[in-house]
Protein backbone atom coordinates (compact mmCIF):
# COMPACT_ATOMS: atom_id res chain seq x y z
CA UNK A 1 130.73 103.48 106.50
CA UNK A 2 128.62 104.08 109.81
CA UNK A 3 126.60 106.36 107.70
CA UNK A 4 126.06 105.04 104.87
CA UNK A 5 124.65 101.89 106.38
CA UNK A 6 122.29 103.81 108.23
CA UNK A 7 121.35 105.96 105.21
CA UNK A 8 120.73 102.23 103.50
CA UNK A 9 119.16 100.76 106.22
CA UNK A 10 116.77 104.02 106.28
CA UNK A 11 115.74 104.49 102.45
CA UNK A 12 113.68 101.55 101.74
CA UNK A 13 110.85 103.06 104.56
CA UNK A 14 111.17 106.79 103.24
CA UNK A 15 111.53 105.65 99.21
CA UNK A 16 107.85 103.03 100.54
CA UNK A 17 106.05 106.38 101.08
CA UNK A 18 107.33 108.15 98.46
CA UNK A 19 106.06 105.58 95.94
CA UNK A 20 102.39 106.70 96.88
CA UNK A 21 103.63 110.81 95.83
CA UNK A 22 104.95 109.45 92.34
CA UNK A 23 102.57 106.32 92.03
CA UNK A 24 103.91 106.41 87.93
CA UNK A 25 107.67 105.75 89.38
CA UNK A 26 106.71 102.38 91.29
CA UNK A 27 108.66 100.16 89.84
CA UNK A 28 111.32 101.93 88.83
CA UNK A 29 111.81 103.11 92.72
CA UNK A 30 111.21 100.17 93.61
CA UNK A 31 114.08 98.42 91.48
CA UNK A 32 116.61 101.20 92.54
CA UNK A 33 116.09 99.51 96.52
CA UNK A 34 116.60 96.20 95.56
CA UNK A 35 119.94 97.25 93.12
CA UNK A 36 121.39 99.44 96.14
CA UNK A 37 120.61 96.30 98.47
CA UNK A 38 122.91 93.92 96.20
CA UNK A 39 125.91 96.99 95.86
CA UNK A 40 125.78 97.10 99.85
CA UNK A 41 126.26 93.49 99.93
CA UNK A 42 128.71 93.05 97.10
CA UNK A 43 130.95 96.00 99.05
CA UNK A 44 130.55 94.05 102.75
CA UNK A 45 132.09 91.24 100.69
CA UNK A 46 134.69 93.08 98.37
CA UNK A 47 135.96 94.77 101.51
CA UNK A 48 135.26 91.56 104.06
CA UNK A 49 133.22 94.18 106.17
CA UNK A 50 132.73 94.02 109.82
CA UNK A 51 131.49 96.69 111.36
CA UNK A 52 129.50 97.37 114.76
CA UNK A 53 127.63 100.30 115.98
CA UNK A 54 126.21 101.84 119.42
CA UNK A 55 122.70 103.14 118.41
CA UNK A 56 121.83 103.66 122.20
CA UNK A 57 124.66 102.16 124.69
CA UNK A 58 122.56 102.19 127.91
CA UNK A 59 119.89 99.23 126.25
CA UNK A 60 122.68 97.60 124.15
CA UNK A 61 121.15 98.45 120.97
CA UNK A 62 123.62 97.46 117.96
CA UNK A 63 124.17 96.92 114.70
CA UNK A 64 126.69 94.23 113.21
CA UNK A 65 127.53 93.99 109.62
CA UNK A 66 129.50 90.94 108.50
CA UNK A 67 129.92 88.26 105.47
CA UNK A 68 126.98 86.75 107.35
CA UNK A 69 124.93 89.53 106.62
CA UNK A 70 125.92 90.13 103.47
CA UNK A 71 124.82 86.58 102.32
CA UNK A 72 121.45 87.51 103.98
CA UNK A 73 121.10 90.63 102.34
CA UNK A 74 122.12 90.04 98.66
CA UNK A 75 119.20 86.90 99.15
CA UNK A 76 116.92 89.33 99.59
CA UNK A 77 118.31 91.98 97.15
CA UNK A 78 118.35 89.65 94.61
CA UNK A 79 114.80 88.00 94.98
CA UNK A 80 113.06 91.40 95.90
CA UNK A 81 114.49 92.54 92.11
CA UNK A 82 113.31 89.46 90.76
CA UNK A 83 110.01 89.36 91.99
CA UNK A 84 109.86 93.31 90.72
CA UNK A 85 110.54 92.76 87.26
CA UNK A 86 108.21 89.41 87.52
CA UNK A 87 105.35 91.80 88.18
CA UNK A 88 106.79 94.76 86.17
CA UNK A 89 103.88 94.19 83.49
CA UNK A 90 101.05 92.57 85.67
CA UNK A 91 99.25 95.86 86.45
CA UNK A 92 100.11 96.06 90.17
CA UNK A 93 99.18 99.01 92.26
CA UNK A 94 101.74 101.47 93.73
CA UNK A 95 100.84 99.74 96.95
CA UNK A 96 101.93 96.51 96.27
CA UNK A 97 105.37 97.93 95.79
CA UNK A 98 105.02 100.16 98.49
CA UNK A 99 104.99 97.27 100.76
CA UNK A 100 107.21 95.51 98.70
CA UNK A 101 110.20 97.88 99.63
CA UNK A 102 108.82 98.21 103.03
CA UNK A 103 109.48 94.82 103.52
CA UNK A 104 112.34 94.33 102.26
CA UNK A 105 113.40 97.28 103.85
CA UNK A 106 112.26 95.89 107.37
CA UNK A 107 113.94 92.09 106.64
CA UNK A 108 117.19 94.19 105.91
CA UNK A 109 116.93 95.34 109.30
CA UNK A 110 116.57 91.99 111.14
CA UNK A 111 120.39 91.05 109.41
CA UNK A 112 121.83 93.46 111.19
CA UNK A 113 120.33 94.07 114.61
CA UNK A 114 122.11 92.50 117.16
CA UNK A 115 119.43 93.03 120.17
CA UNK A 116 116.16 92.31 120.72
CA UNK A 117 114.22 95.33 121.31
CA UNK A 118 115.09 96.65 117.32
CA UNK A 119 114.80 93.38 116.21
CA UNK A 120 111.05 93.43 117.79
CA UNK A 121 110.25 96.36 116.01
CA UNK A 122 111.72 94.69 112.54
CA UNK A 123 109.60 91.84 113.12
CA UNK A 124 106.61 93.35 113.32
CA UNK A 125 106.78 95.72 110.62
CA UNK A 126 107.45 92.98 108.67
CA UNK A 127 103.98 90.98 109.90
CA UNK A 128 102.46 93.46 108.68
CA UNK A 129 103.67 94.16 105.44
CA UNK A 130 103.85 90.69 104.97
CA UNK A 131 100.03 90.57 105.84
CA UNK A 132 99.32 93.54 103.19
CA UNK A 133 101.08 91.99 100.81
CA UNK A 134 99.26 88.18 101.17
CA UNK A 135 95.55 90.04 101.23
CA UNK A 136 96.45 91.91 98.15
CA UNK A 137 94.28 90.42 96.04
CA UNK A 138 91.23 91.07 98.44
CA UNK A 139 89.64 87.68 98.14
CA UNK A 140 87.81 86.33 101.05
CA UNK A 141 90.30 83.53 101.19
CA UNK A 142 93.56 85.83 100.70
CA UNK A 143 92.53 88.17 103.56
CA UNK A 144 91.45 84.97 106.44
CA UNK A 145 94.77 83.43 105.43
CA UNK A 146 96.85 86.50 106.07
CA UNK A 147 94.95 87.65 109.00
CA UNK A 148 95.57 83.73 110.15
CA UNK A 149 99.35 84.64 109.53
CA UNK A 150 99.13 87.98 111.14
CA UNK A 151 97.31 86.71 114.40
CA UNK A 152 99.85 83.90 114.49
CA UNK A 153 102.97 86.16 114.17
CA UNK A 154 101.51 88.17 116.51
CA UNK A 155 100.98 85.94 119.40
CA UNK A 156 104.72 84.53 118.87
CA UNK A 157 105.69 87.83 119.05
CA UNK A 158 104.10 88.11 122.68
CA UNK A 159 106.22 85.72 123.64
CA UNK A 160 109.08 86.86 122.37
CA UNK A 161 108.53 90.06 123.70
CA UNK A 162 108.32 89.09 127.57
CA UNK A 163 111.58 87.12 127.10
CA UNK A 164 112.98 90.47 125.68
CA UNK A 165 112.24 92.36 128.81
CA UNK A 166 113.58 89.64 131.31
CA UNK A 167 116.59 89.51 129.25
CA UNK A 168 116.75 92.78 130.00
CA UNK A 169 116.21 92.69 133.54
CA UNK A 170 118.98 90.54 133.87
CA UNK A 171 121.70 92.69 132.48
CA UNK A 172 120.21 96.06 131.41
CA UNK A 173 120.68 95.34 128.19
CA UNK A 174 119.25 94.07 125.13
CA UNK A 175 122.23 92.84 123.19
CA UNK A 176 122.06 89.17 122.14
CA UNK A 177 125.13 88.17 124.82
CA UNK A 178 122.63 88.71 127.19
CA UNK A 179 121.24 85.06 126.60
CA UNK A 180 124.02 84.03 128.56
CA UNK A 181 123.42 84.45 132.09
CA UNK A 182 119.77 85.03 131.25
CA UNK A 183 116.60 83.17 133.15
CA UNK A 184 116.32 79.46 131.49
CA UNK A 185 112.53 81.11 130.41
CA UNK A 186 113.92 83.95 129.08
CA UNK A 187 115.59 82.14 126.47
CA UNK A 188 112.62 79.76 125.87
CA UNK A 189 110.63 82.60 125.12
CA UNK A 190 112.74 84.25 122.71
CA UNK A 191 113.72 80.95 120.83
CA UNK A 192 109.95 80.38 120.63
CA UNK A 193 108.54 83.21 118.91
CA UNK A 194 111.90 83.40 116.53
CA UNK A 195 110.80 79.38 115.49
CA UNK A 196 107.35 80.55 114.88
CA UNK A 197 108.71 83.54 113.03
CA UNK A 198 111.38 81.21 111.32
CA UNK A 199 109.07 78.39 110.60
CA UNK A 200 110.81 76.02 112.34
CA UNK A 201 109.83 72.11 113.54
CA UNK A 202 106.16 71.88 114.10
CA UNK A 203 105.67 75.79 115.42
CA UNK A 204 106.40 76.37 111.25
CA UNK A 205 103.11 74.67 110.15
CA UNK A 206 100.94 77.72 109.78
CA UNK A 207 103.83 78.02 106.56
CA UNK A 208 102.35 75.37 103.49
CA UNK A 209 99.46 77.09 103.86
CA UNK A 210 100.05 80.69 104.12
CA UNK A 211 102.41 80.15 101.32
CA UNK A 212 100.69 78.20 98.94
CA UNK A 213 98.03 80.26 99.10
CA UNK A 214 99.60 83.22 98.10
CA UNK A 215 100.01 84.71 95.00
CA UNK A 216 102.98 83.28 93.24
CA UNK A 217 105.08 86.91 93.53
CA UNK A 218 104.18 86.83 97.23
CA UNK A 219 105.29 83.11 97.78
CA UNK A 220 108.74 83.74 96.19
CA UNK A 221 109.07 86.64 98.91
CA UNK A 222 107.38 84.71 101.87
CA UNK A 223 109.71 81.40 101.27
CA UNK A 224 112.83 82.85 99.24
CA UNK A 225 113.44 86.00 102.51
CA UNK A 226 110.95 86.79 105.05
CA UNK A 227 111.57 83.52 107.21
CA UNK A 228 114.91 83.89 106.94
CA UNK A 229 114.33 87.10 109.26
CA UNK A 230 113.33 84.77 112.33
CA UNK A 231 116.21 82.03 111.14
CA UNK A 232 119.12 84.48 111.05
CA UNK A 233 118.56 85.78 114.77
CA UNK A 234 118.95 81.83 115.68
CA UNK A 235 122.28 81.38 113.46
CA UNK A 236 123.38 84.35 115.23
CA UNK A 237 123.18 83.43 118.53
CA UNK A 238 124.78 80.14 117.97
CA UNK A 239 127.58 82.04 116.64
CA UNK A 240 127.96 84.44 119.39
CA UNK A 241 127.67 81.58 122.28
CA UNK A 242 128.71 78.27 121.70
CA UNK A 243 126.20 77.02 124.70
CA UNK A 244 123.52 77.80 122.24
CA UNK A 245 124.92 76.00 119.37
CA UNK A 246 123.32 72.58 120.00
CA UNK A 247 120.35 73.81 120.62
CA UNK A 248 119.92 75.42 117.04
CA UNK A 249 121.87 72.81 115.65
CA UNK A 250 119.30 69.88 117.21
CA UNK A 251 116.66 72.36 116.10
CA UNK A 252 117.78 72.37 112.32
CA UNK A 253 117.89 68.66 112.09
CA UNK A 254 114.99 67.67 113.41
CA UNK A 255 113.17 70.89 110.97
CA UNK A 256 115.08 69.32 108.06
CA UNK A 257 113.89 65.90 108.79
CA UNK A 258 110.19 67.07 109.56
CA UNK A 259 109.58 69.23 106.87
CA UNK A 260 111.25 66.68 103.83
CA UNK A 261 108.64 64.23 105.29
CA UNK A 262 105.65 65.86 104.43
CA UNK A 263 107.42 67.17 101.23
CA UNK A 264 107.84 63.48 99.77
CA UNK A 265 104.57 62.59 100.46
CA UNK A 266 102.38 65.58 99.03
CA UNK A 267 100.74 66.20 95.64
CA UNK A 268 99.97 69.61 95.76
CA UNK A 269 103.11 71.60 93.70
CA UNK A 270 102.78 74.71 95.95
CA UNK A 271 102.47 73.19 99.32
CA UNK A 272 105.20 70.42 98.33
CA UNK A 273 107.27 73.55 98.15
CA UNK A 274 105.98 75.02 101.08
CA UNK A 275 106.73 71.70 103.14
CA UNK A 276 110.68 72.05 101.46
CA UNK A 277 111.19 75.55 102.63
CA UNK A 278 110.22 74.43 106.55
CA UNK A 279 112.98 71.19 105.86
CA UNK A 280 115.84 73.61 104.13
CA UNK A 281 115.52 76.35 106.88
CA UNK A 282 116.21 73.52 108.68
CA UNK A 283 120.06 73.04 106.71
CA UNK A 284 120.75 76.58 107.21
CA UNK A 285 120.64 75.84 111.51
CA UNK A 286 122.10 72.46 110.89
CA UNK A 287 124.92 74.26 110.27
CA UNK A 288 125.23 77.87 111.88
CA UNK A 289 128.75 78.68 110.66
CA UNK A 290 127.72 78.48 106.88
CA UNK A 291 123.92 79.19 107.36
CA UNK A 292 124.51 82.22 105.47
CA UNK A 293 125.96 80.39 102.07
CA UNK A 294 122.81 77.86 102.15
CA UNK A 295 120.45 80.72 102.98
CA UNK A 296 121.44 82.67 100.09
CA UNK A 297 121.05 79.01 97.47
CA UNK A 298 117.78 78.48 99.07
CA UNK A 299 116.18 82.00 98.21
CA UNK A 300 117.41 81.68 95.40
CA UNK A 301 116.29 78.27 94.40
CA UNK A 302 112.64 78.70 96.05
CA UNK A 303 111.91 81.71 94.78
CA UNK A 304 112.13 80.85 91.23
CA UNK A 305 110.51 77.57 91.73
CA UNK A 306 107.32 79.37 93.51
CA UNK A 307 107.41 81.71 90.31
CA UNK A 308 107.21 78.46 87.91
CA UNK A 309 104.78 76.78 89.62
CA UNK A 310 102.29 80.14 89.07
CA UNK A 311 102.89 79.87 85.33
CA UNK A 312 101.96 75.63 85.45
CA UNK A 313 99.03 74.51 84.15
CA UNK A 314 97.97 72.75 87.16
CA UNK A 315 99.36 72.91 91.21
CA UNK A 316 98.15 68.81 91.00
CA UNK A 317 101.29 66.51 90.48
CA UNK A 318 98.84 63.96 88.66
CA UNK A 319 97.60 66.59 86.37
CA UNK A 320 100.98 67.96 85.54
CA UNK A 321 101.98 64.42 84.64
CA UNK A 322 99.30 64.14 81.96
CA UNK A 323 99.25 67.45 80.53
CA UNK A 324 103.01 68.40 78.96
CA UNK A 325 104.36 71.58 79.87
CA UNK A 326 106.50 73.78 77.70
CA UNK A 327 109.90 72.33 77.87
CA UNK A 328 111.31 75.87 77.88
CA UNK A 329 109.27 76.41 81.54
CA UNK A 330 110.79 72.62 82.31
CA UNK A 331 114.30 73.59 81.71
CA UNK A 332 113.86 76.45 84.53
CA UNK A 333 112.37 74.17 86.34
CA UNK A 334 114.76 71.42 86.22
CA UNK A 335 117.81 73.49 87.12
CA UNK A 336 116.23 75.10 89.56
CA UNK A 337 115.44 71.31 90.89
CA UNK A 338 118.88 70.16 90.05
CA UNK A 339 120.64 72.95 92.70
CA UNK A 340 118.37 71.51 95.39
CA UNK A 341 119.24 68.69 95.15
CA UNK A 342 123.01 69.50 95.45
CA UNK A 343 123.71 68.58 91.64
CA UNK A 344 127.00 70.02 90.39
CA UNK A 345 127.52 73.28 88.81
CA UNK A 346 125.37 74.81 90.46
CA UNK A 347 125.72 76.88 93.85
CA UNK A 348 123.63 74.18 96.00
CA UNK A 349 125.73 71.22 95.23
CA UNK A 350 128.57 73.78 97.20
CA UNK A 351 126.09 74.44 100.07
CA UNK A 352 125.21 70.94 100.85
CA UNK A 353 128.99 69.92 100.97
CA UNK A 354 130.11 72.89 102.74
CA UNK A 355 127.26 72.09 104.96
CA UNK A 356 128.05 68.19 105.65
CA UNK A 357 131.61 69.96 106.39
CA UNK A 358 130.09 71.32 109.26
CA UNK A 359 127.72 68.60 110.77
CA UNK A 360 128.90 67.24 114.12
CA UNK A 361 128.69 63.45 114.29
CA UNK A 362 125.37 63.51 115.62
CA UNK A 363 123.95 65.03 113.06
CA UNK A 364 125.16 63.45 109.59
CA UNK A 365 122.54 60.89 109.80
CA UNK A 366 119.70 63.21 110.38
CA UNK A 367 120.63 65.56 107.61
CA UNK A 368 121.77 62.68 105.09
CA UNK A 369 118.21 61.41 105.23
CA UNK A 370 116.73 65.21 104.39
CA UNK A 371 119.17 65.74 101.64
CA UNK A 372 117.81 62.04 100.39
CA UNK A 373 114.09 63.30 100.83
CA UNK A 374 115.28 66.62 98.99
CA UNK A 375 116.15 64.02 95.97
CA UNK A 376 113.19 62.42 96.00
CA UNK A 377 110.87 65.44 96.62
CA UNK A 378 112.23 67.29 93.59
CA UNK A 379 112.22 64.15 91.31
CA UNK A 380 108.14 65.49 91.14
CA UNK A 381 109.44 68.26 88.49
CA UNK A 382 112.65 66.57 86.77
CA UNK A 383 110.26 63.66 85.63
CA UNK A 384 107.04 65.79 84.46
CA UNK A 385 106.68 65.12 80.88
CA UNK A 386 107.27 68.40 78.68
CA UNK A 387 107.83 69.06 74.83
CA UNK A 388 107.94 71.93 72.76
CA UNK A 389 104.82 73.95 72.27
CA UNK A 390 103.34 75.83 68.95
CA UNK A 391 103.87 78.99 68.64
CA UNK A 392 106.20 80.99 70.88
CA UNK A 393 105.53 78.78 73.72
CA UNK A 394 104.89 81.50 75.60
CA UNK A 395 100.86 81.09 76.02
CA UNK A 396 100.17 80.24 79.69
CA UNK A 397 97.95 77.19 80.07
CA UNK A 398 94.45 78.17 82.20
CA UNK A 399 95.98 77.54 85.64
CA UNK A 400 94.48 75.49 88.67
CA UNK A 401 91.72 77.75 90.53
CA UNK A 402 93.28 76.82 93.50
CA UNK A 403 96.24 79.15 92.57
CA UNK A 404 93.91 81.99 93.27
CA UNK A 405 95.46 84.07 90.49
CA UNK A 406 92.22 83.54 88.42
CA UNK A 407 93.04 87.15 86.74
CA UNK A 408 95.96 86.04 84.69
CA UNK A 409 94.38 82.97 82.96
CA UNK A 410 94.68 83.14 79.27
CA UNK A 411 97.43 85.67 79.39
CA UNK A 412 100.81 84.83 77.44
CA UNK A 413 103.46 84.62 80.02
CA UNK A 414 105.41 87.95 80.48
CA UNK A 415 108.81 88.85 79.74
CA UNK A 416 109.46 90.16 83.01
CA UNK A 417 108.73 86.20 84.14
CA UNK A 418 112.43 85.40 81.95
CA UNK A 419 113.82 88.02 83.30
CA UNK A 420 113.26 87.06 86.43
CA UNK A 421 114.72 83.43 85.67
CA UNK A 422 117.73 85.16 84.58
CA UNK A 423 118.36 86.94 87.89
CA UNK A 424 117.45 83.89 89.95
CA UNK A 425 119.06 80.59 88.08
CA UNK A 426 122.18 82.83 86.77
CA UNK A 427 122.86 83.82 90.09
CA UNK A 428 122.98 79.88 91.27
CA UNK A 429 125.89 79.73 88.75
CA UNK A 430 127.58 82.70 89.69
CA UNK A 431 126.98 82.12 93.55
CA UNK A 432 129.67 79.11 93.23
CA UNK A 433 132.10 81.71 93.53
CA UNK A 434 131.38 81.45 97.14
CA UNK A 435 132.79 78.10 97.66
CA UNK A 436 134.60 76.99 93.97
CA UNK A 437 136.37 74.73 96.64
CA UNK A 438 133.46 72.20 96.72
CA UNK A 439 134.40 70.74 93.22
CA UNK A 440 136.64 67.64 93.97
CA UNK A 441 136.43 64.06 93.20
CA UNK A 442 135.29 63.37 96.59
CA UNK A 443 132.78 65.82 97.15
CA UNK A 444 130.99 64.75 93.74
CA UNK A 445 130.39 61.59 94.57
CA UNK A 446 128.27 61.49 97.55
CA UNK A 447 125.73 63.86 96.35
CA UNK A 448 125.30 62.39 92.90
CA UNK A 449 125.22 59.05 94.66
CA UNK A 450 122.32 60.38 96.92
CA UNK A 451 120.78 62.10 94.01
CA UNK A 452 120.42 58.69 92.04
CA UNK A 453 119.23 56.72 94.88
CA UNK A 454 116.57 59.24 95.14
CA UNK A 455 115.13 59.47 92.13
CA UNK A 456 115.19 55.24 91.64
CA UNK A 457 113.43 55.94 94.91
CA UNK A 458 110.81 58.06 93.46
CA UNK A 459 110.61 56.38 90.53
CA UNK A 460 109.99 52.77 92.29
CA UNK A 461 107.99 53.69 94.99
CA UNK A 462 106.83 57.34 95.60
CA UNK A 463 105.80 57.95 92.64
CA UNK A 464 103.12 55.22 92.92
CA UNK A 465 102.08 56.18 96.60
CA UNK A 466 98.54 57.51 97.21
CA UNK A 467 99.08 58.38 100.27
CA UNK A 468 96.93 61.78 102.21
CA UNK A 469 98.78 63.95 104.51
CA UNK A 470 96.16 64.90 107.55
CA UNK A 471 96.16 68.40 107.91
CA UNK A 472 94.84 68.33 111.48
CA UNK A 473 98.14 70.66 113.01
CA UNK A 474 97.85 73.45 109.92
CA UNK A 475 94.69 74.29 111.86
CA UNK A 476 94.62 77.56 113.62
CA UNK A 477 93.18 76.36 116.70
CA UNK A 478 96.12 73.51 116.41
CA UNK A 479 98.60 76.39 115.89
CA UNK A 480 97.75 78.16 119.17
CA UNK A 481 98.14 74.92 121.13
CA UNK A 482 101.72 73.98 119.65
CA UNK A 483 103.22 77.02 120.77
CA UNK A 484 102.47 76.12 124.57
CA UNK A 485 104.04 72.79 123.82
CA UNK A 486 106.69 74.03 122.80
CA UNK A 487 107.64 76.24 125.12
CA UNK A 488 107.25 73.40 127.68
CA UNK A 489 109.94 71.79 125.11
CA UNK A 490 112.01 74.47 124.77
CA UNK A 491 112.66 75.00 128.71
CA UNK A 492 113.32 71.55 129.31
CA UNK A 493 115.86 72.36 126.56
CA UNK A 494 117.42 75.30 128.02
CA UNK A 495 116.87 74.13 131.70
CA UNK A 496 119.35 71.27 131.00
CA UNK A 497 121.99 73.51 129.73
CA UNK A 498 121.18 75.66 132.72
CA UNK A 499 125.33 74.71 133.54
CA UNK A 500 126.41 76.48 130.55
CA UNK A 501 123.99 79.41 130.26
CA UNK A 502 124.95 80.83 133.65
């Protein structure tokens, strides 16, 4: 099994570059990544996998495989197919799915590293594919927002890096034990470049815009995997030492309660979504134990929903609520909605109550008020007014120019965009397979109680609100500053568990 996860781990870089030989075989080589992705998970799973290996014992560089990762991994298996067939009759380039599989070769990686140096190098590889992949479309406004992204990253990363080495320099070795034991600014360091990576509390707010920006394909990546790849590092560590549970645990409710703030409150479909990803990344630390279960809901959920919204006829909530929308587009939208917010049937109603299984006391009325501002948030697309169109109803309505996907106006909406749905909402159904235990009496009740008093909430009151998010700490300049604050925060944070970590 040793080599065969190594020969997985290794094919999406070498398959990347031999796209560009056979540029006619793109997608098709493409698609064969993202299938072998989802057998390699389904067999960590069939077999309940755990498996460890010494790259290089000297620096403590490891690989772990585990049901964790395999909830990771099928995530992005699953949504790097999706988005693949999306695009499979848009006209992209070989090098759009060059980087595709590069990246999802490179988030792969970062599920199974257990150190830091090899989970610096996945990092960065996937900045910059990640970056490639956001100026695709070569506007002026696609390249400053990915080179915003990539600068960003980047700096993080610096951080990251130095707590890396004095990790190191306390135990000669890079293996993630090494927090314990480590300098209080070591682990500062590292926790601060993995939020930034992450998205995480106020370090995540270079996020709405980077992602609603984006082309829709890109978005579904960005928000559905490639935070997950500074998240699951976090959820790992809290695993491995229980003196860094409470940290990532505080961490996750205070993100989930943040980001669902802003979501309520904003008009803009693409952002609101952006805003949600920041507050459900958030869940997945709340509770580290069964981050992996909510991780692989979310990507689900937010990829498809960032696909929808680049087939709407407007990103404007107010627009959308005058203008009908096909009701066959609604009814992908509305389940898509309805696992969100934690509505039966569906795998995120089991997520949410596996997660509120897991809350400590301190945290239930935190993450009670995020799943509440998850109800209201996604109220926006239950209630938009659809019906069914002329035609085949599959005529895309002249989108927003704010999309920046100005070259598919006027184009009937691809099959490849169904197909994707397919992938996407069927595996919400199928993931309740997971956790088939969720579906009692008891557990129903609270989230269709907290579902209603959402959307009376929405319809009563948010719904009517006018009310304009300032934008002041999504600047750049803004960005930069936060990360110094927070690494005055997060070695306060550390400092006072200074007892435990040595």
């Amino acid at each position: 099994m040793t080599e065969i996860t190594i020969a997985w781990l290794s094919l999406p870089f070498f398959v990347g570059f031999v796209i560009y030989l056979f540029p006619k075989l793109d997608r098709i080589l493409a698609l064969s990544i993202a299938v072998i992705s989802a057998a390699y998970a389904t067999q960590i799973f069939v077999e309940e996998l755990v498996l460890n290996i010494q790259l290089v014992d000297n620096f403590g560089v490891t690989l772990t495989v585990d049901q964790l990762s395999g909830f990771f991994i099928l995530t992005n298996a699953l949504v790097t197919a999706a988005v693949i067939i999306y695009c499979w009759q848009t006209g992209k380039t070989a090098f759009f799915y060059m980087q595709l599989i590069i990246l999802h070769g490179s988030v792969n990686a970062t599920f199974i590293c257990a150190d830091f140096i090899s989970l610096y190098v996945a990092l960065e590889v996937i900045s910059i594919a990640s970056f490639l992949l956001i100026a695709y479309p070569r506007t002026d406004r696609s390249i400053w927002v990915g080179l915003r992204y990539l600068f960003t990253s980047n700096v993080a990363m610096l951080f990251y890096l130095v707590g890396a080495v004095l990790v190191y320099q306390a135990h000669n070795s890079f293996s993630y034990a090494g927090l314990r034991g480590s300098p209080s600014e070591a682990v500062a360091l590292i926790f601060l470049g993995l939020l930034v990576k992450g998205g995480i509390f106020v370090s995540g707010l270079w996020l709405p815009l980077t992602h609603s920006e984006s082309e829709s394909p890109v978005s579904a990546v960005l928000s559905g995997v490639v935070v997950k790849a500074g998240v699951f590092p976090l959820v790992r560590c809290a695993l491995i030492l229980e003196e860094i549970d409470p940290i990532v645990r505080l961490f996750g409710v205070i993100t989930a309660v943040l980001g669902v703030g802003f979501a309520v409150f904003e008009k803009d479909s693409k952002r609101m979504l952006a805003f949600h990803t920041v507050s459900q990344l958030g869940f997945v630390l709340a509770a580290p134990m069964v981050g992996g279960f909510y991780a692989l809901t979310h990507g689900l959920v937010k990829s498809a929903l960032f696909l929808i919204t680049g087939v709407l006829p407007s990103r404007d909530f107010k627009q959308l609520q005058h203008q009908p929308m096909d009701t066959k587009i609604w009814l992908a939208l509305a389940i898509a909605s309805f696992s969100i917010s934690g509505f039966p049937l569906l795998s995120g109603f089991g997520a949410k109550v596996l997660t509120s299984k897991n809350l400590l006391p301190w945290q239930v009325i935190g993450m009670n008020l995020a799943a509440l501002g998850t109800a209201i948030s996604f109220a926006k697309f239950i209630f938009l007014p659809h019906q069914k169109l002329a035609g085949n109803g599959d005529q895309m309505i002249k989108l927003d120019e704010k999309t920046g996907e100005q070259g598919d106006e006027g184009k009937k909406i691809q099959p490849g965009f169904w197909w994707a749905m397919v992938i996407l909402l069927g595996g919400l159904v199928g993931a309740n397979v997971f956790y088939y235990q969720a579906y009692s009496l008891q557990n129903t009740i609270k989230p269709l109680a907290t579902i209603a008093l959402g959307w009376a909430a929405y319809l009563a009151v948010f719904k009517k609100l006018v009310i304009k998010i300032p934008r002041d700490l999504e600047l750049f300049d803004h960005l930069m500053g936060v990360m110094s604050l927070m690494l005055i925060l997060l070695f306060w944070i550390v400092w006072t568990q200074t007892q435990y970590l040595t």
